[in-house]
Protein backbone atom coordinates (compact mmCIF):
# COMPACT_ATOMS: atom_id res chain seq x y z
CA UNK A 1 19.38 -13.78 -13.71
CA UNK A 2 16.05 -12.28 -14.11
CA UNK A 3 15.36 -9.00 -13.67
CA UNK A 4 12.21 -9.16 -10.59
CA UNK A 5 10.15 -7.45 -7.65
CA UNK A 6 10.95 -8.10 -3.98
CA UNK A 7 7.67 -7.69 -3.15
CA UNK A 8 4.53 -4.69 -2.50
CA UNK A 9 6.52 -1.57 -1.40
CA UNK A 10 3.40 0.37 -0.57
CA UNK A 11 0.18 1.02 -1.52
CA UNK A 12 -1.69 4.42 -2.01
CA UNK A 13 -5.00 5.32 -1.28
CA UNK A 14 -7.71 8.14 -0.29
CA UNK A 15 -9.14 9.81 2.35
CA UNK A 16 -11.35 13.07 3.01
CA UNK A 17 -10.91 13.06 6.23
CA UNK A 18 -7.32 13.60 7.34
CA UNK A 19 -7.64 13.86 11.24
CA UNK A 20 -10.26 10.52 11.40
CA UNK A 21 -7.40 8.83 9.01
CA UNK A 22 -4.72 9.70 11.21
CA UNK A 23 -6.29 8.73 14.33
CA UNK A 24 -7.71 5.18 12.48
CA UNK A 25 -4.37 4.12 11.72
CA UNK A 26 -2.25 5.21 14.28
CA UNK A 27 -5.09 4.82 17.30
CA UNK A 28 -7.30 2.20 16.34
CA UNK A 29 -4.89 -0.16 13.93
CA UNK A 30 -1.21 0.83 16.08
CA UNK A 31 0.69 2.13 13.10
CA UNK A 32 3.13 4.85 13.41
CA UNK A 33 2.98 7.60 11.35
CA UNK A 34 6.15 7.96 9.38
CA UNK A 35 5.53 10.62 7.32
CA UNK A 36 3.84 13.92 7.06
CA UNK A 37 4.36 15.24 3.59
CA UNK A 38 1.72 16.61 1.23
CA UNK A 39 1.23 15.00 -2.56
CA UNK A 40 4.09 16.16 -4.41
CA UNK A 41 1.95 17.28 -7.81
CA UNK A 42 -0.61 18.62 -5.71
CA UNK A 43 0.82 20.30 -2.58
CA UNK A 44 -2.84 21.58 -1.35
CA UNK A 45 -3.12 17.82 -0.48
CA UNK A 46 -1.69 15.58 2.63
CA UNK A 47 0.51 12.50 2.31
CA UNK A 48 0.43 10.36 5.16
CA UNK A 49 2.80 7.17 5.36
CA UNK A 50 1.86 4.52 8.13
CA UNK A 51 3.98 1.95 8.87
CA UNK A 52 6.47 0.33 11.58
CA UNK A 53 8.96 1.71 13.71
CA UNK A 54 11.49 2.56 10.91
CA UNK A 55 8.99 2.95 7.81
CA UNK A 56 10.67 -0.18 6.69
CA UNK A 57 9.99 -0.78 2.96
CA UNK A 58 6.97 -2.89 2.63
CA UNK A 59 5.44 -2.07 5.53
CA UNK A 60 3.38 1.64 4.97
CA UNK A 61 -0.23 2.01 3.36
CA UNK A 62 -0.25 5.85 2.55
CA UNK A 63 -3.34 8.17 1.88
CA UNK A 64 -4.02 11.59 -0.38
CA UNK A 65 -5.93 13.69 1.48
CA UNK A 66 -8.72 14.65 -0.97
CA UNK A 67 -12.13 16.49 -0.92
CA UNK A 68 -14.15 14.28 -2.98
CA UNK A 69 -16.86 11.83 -2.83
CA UNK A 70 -16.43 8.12 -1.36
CA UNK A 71 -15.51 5.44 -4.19
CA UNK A 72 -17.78 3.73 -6.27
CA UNK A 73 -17.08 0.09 -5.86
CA UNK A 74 -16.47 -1.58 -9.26
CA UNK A 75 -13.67 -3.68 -11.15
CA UNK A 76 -10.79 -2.01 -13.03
CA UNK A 77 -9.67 -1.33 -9.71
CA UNK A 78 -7.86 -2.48 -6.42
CA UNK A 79 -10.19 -4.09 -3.90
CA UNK A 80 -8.72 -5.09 -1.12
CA UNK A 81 -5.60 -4.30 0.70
CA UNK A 82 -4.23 -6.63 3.20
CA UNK A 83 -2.09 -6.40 6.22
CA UNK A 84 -0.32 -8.75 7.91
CA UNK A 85 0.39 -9.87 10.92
CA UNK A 86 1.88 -13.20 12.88
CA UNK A 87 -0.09 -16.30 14.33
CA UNK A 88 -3.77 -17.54 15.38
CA UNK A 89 -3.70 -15.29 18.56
CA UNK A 90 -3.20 -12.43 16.76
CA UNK A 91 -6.16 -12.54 14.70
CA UNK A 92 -7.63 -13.27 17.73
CA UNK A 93 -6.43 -9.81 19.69
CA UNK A 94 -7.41 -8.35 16.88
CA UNK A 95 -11.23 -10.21 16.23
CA UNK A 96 -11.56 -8.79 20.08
CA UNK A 97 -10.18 -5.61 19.06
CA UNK A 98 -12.48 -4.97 15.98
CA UNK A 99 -15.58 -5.35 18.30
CA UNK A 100 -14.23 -2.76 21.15
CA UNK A 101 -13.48 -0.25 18.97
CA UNK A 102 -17.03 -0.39 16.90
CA UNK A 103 -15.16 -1.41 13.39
CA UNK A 104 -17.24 -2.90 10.38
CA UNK A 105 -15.51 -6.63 10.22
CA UNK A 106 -16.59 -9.64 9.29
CA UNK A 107 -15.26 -13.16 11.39
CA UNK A 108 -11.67 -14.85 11.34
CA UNK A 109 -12.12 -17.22 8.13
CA UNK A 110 -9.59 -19.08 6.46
CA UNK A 111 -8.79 -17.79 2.73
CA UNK A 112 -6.03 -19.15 0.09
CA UNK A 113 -4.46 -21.22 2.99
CA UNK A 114 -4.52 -18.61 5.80
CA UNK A 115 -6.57 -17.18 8.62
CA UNK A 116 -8.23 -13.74 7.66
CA UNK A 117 -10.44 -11.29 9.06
CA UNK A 118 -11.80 -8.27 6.08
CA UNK A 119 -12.76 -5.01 7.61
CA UNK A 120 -13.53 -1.49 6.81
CA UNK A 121 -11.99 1.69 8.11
CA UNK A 122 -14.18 4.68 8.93
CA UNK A 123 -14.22 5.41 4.92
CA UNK A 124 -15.63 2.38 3.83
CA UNK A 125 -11.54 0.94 3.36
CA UNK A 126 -11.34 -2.61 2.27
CA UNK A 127 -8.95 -4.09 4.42
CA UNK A 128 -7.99 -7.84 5.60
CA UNK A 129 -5.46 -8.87 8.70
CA UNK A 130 -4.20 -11.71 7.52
CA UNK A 131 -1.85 -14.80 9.57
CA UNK A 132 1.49 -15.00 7.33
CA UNK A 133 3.48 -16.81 10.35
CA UNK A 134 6.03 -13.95 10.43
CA UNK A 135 7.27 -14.67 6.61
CA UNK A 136 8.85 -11.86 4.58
CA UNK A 137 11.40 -8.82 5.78
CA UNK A 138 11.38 -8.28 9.58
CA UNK A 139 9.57 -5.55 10.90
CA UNK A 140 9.97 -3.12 13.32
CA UNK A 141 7.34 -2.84 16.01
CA UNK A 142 6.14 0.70 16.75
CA UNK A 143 7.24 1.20 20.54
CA UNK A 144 4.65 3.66 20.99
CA UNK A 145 1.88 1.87 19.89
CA UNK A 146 -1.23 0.98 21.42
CA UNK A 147 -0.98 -2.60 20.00
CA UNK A 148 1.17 -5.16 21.86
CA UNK A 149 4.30 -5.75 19.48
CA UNK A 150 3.29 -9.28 18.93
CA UNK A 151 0.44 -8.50 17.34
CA UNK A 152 0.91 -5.34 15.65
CA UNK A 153 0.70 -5.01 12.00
CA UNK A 154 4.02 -5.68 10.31
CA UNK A 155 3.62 -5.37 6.59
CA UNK A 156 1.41 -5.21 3.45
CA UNK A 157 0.70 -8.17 1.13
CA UNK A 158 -1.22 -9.69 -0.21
CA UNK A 159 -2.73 -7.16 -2.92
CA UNK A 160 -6.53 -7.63 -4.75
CA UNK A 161 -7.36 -6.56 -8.08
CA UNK A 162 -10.26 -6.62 -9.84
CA UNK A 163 -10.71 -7.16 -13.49
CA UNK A 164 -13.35 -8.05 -16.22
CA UNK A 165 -11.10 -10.27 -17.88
CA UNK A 166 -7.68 -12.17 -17.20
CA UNK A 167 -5.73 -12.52 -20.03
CA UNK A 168 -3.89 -8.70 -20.65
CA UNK A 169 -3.50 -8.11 -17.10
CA UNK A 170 -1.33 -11.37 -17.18
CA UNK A 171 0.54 -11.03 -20.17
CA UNK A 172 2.00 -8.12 -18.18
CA UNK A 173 2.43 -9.59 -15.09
CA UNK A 174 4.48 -12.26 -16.26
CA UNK A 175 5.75 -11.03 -19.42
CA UNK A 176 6.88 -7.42 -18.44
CA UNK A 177 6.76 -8.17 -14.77
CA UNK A 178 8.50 -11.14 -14.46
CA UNK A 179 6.01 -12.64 -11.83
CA UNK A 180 4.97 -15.95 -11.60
CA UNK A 181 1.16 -17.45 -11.36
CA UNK A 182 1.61 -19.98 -8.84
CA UNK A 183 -2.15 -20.64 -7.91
CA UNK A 184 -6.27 -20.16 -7.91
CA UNK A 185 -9.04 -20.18 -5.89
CA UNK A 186 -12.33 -19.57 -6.84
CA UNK A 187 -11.81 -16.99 -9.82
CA UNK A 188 -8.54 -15.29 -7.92
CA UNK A 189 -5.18 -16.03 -9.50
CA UNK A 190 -1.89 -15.31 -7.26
CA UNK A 191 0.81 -14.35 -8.91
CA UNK A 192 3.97 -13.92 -6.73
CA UNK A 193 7.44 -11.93 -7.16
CA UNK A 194 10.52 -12.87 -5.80
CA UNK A 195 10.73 -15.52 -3.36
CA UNK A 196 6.76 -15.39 -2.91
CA UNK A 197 5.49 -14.76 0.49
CA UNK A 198 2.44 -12.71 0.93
CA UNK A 199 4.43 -9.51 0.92
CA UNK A 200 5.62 -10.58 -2.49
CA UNK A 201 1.71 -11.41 -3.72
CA UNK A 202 -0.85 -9.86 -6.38
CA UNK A 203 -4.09 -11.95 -6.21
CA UNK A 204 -6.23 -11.05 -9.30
CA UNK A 205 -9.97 -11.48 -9.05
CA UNK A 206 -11.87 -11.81 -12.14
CA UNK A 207 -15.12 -9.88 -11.90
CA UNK A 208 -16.81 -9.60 -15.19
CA UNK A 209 -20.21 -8.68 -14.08
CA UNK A 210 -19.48 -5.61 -12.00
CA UNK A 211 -19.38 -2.08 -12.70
CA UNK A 212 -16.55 0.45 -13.68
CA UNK A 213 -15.34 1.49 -10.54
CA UNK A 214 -15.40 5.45 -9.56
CA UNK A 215 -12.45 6.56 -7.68
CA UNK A 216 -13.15 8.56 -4.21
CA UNK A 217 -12.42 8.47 -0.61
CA UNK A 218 -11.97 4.90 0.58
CA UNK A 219 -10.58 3.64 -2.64
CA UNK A 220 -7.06 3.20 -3.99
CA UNK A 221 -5.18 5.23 -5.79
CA UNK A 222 -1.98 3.14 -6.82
CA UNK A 223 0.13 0.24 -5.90
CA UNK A 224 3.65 0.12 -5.52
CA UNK A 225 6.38 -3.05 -5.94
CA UNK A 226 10.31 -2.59 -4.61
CA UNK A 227 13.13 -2.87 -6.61
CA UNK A 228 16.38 -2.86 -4.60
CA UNK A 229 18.07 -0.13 -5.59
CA UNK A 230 18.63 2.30 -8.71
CA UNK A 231 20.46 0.21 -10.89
CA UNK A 232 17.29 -2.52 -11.02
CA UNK A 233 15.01 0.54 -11.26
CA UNK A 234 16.85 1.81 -14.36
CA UNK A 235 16.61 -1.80 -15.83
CA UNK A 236 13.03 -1.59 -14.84
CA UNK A 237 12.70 1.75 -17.21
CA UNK A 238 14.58 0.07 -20.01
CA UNK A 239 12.52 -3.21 -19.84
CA UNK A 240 8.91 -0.80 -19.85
CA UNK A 241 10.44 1.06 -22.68
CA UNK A 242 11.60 -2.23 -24.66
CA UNK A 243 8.10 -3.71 -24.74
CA UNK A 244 6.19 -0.39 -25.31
CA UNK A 245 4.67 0.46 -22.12
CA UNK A 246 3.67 3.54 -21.95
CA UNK A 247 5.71 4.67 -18.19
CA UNK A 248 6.00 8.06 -16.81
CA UNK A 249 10.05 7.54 -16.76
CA UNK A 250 12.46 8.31 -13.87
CA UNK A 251 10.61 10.05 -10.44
CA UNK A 252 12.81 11.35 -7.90
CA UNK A 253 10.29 11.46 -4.98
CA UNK A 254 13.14 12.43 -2.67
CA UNK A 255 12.33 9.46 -0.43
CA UNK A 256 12.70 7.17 -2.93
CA UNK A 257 12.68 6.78 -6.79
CA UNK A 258 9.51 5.85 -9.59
CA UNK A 259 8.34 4.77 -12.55
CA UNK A 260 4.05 5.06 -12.82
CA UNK A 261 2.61 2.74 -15.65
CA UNK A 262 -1.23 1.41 -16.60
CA UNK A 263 -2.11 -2.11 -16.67
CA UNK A 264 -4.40 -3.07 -19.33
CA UNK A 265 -7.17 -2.74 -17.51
CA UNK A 266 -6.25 0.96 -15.90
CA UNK A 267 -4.95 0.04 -12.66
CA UNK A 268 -1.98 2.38 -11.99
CA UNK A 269 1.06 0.55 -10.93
CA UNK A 270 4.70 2.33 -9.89
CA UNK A 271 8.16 0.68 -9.16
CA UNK A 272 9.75 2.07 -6.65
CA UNK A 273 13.35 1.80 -5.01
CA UNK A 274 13.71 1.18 -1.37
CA UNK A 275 16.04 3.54 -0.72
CA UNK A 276 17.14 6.39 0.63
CA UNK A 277 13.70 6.12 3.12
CA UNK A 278 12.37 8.49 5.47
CA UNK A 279 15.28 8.76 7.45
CA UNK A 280 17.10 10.96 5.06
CA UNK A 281 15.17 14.41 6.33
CA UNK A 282 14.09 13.63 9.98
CA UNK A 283 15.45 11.81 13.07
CA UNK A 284 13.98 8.58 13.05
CA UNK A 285 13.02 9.21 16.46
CA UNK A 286 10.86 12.34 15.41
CA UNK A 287 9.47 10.46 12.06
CA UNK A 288 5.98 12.47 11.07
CA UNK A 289 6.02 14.53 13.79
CA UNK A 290 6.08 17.66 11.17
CA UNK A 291 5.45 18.50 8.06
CA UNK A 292 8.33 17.24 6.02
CA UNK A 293 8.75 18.71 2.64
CA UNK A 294 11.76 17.62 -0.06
CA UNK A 295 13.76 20.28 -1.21
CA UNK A 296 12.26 21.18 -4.08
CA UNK A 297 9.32 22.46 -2.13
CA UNK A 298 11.09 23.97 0.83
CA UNK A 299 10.68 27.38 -0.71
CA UNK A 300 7.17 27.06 -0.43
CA UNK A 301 6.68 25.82 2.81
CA UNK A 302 4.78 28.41 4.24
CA UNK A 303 2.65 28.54 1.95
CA UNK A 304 2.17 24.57 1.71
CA UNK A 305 1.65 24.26 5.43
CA UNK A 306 -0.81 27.10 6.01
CA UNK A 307 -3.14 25.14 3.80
CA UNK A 308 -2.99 21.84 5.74
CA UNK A 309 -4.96 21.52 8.14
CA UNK A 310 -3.81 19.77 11.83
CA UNK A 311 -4.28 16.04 11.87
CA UNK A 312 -3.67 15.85 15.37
């Protein structure tokens, strides 16, 4: 059997503004804060995981915490991230939503076969809720949340790119990858992994005539796809290594485990495991109420934490 991806396992982007962040995603958009950890190879930095209830694989978008400028919008990049959630009404709540609360959105359309509505957090963001039906891995609803749980945010998929040209980014896709194109529409090609879904989706737009993007706040940094467990990430390392892809070779990121590579076109992609989670330092009852540090910063905690600034 081939070796593939379940699906996104989360996505990674930036933010200069901590405290805003933190109360966008878990005031405005209902998602629980699952963990409060700082950027492992730069510790001056946050790293804040939203997601559901249990931080359920697939479900967090996570944010640096830099001082730097806001993105330049371009292609070689990601550019958009969407979220989904279940049924017509929820868009809906959430069209209604989106005007109370003052946020940049456009209207519910219907994109690739499903309802969607893009928006912007307070960084400029690019975001979409989009109607899946309640496909993929179950979710969690946050119990604390401001959202109702039927129309809280369960997940992340499906995933934009944007490249000047097709063909390499492909190749590795399906070649390395193992993914499958299954469709277009206009010049977007979805490629799926596993049993498809939009949790399991990459949608590849082909932008030729825009700029280089610059990375900043309200970009992305990375993208991450799940892989079961270690075994499948080890084959994932061999596989990388057997067609010459240049890979950063085994993480241990305490919380779970990655490999970091380059598509051709730059876009920095990691495979991560879905295990152990967030659970394996904190009650999950307390998840990202502190600062939670692996162990191999522990001795430095006072030192990490009197650099952070509070979020809340």
């Amino acid at each position: 059997m081939a070796l593939t991806l379940s699906g996104i396992h989360h996505l990674t982007a930036v933010t200069a503004d901590a405290k805003g962040n933190h109360a966008s995603y878990t005031q405005t958009l209902g998602m629980r804060l699952v963990k409060r950890t700082v950027n492992q190879d730069d510790t001056s930095a946050y790293h804040l995981f939203y997601g559901d209830e249990v931080a359920s694989p697939g479900s967090d978008i996570t944010f640096f915490d830099w001082n730097v400028p806001r993105e330049r919008r371009g292609t070689h990049s990601i550019a958009r991230t969407a979220l989904r959630v279940t049924g017509e009404a929820a868009l809906r709540y959430w069209d209604e939503r989106f005007r109370r609360f003052g946020v940049h959105a456009g209207d519910v359309v219907e994109r690739d076969g499903r309802l969607t509505i893009d928006f912007e957090d307070t960084e400029g963001q690019r975001l979409a809720l989009i109607d899946d039906a309640g496909a993929g891995d179950p979710s969690v609803p946050w119990h604390k949340s401001p959202v109702p749980p039927e129309h809280q945010i369960r997940g992340l998929g499906p995933i934009t790119l944007s490249v000047p040209q097709l063909r390499s980014t492909e190749e590795i896709l399906t070649r390395v990858m193992n993914m499958q194109k299954v469709r277009e529409y206009g010049q977007t090609h979805v490629f799926e992994m596993g049993k498809g879904g939009a949790h399991a989706e990459l949608h590849v737009a082909v932008e030729p005539n825009l700029p280089i993007a610059h990375p900043g706040a309200g970009g992305v940094h990375h993208v991450a796809f799940r892989t079961p467990d270690v075994a499948q990430y080890l084959e994932w390392e061999q596989r990388l290594n057997e067609f010459g892809v240049r890979n950063s070779g085994q993480v241990d990121r305490y919380y779970f485990r990655s490999l970091y590579f380059r598509e051709p076109n730059g876009i920095l992609f990691e495979i991560a495991t879905d295990g152990p989670g967030f659970g394996v330092d904190e009650d999950m009852a307390t998840l990202g109420d502190k600062v939670a540090l692996p162990p191999f910063l522990e001795p430095q905690r006072e030192e990490i934490v009197a650099n952070l600034s509070p979020i809340d």
